[in-house]
Protein backbone atom coordinates (compact mmCIF):
# COMPACT_ATOMS: atom_id res chain seq x y z
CA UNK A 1 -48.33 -155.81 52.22
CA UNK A 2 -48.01 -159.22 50.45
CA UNK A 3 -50.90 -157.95 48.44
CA UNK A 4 -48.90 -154.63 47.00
CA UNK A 5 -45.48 -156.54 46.68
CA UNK A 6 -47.31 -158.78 44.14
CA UNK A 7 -48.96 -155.90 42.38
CA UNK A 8 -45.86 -153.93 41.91
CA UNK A 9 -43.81 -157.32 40.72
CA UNK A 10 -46.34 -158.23 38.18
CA UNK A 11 -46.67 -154.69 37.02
CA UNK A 12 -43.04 -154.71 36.62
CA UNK A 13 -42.99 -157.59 34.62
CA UNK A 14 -45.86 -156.67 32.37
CA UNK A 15 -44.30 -153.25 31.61
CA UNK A 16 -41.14 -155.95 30.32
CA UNK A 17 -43.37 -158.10 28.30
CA UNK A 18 -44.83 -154.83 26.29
CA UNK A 19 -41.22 -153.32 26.14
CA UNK A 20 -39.46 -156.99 24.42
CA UNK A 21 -43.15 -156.78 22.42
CA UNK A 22 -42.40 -153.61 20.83
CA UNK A 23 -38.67 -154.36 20.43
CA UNK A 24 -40.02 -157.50 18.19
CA UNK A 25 -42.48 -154.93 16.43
CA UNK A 26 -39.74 -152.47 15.92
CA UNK A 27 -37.22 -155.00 14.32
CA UNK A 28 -39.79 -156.99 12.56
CA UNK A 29 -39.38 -159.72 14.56
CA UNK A 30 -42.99 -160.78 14.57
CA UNK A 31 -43.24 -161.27 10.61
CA UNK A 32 -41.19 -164.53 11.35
CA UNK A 33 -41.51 -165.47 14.91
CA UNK A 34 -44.02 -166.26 17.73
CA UNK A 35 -44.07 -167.10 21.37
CA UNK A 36 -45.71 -170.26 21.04
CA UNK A 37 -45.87 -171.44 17.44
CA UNK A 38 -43.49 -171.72 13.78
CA UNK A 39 -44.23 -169.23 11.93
CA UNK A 40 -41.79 -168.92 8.94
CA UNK A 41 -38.97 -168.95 11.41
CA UNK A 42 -38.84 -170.91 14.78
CA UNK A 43 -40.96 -170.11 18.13
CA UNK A 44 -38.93 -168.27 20.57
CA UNK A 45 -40.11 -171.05 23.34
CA UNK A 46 -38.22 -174.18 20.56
CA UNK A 47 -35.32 -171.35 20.22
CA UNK A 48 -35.25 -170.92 24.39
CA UNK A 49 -35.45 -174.87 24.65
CA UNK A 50 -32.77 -175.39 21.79
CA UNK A 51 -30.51 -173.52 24.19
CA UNK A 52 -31.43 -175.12 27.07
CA UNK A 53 -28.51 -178.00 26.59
CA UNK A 54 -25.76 -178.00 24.51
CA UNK A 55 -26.30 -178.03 20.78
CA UNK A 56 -24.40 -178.52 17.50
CA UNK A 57 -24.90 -175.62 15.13
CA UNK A 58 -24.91 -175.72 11.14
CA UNK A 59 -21.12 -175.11 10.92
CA UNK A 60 -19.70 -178.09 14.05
CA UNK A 61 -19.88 -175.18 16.30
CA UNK A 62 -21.18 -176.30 19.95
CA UNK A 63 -23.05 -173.86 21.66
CA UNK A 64 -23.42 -174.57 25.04
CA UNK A 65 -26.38 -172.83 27.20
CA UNK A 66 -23.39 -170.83 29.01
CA UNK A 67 -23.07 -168.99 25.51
CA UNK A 68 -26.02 -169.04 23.72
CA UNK A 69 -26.88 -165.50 24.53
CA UNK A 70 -23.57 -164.48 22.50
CA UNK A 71 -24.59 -166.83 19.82
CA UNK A 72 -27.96 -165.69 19.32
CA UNK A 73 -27.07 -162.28 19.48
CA UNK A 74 -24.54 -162.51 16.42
CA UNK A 75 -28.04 -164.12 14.76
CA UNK A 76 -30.13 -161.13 15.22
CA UNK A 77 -27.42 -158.82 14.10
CA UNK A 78 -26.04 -161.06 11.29
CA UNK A 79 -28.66 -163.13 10.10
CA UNK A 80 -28.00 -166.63 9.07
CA UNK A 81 -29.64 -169.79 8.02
CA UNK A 82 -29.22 -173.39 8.34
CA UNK A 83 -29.87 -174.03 11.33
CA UNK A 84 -33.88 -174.05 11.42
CA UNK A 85 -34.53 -174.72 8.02
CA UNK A 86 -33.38 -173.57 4.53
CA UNK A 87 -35.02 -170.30 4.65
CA UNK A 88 -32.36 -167.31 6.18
CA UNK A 89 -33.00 -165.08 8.50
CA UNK A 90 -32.42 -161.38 7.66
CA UNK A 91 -29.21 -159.16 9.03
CA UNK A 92 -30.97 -156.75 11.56
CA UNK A 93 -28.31 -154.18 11.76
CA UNK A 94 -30.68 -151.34 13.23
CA UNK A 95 -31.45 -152.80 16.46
CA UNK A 96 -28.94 -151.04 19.44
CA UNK A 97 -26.89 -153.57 21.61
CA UNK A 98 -29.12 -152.20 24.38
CA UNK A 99 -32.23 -153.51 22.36
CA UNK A 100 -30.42 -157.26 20.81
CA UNK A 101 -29.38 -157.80 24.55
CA UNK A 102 -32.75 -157.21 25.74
CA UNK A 103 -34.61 -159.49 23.01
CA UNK A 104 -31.97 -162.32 23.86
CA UNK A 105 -32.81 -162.03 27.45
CA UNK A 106 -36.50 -162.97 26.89
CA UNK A 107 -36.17 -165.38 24.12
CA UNK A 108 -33.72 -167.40 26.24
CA UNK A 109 -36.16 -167.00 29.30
CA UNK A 110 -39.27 -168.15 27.46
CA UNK A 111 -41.14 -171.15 29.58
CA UNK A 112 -39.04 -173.88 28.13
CA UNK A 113 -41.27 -176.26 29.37
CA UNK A 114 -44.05 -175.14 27.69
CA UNK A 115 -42.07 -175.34 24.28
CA UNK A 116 -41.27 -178.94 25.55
CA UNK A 117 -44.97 -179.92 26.10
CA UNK A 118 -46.63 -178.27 22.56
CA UNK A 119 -43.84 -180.80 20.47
């Protein structure tokens, strides 16, 4: 029973992984950003540990971990720059609440410790 619990859990979150995959396709995401590695724009594991604490953004804001979620999703649908670099990121105005909330969700739940251990 153990056995098909495990099977149906990791087939669950597999069918996730390949749904937040697309989403990154979809948005072009992936022309800036990896899992595990800079790219032009930050990892998503250095943006999920970023959030992990509080943080002082480019304007004196502090975003604590409580609201980083809100914060990132103004990013995705606003754009920005500053904060990672000099180069902005892009206004993504197509992607559906539905879809921002849902590539927020796994950024911020990326394996912070693994972004901890590649620095």
């Amino acid at each position: 029973m153990k056995n098909i619990v495990f099977f149906f859990a990791a087939l669950i979150l597999t069918n996730q992984a390949v749904a937040v995959t697309e989403l990154h396709k979809k948005h072009a995401c992936i022309s800036c950003h990896a899992d595990d590695k800079k790219l032009i724009g930050p990892s998503y594991q250095d943006v999920a540990a970023r959030f992990a604490n509080d943080w002082k953004a480019k304007d004196g804001t502090t975003v604590k971990p409580a609201n980083a979620a809100a914060f990132l999703a103004n990013k995705i649908r606003k754009g920005g720059g500053g904060n990672w670099g000099i180069l902005p990121m892009p206004s993504n105005v197509s992607a559906t609440d539905a879809e921002v909330n849902t590539m927020v969700a796994a950024i911020l739940a990326t394996n912070v410790a693994s972004a901890k251990a590649t620095k």
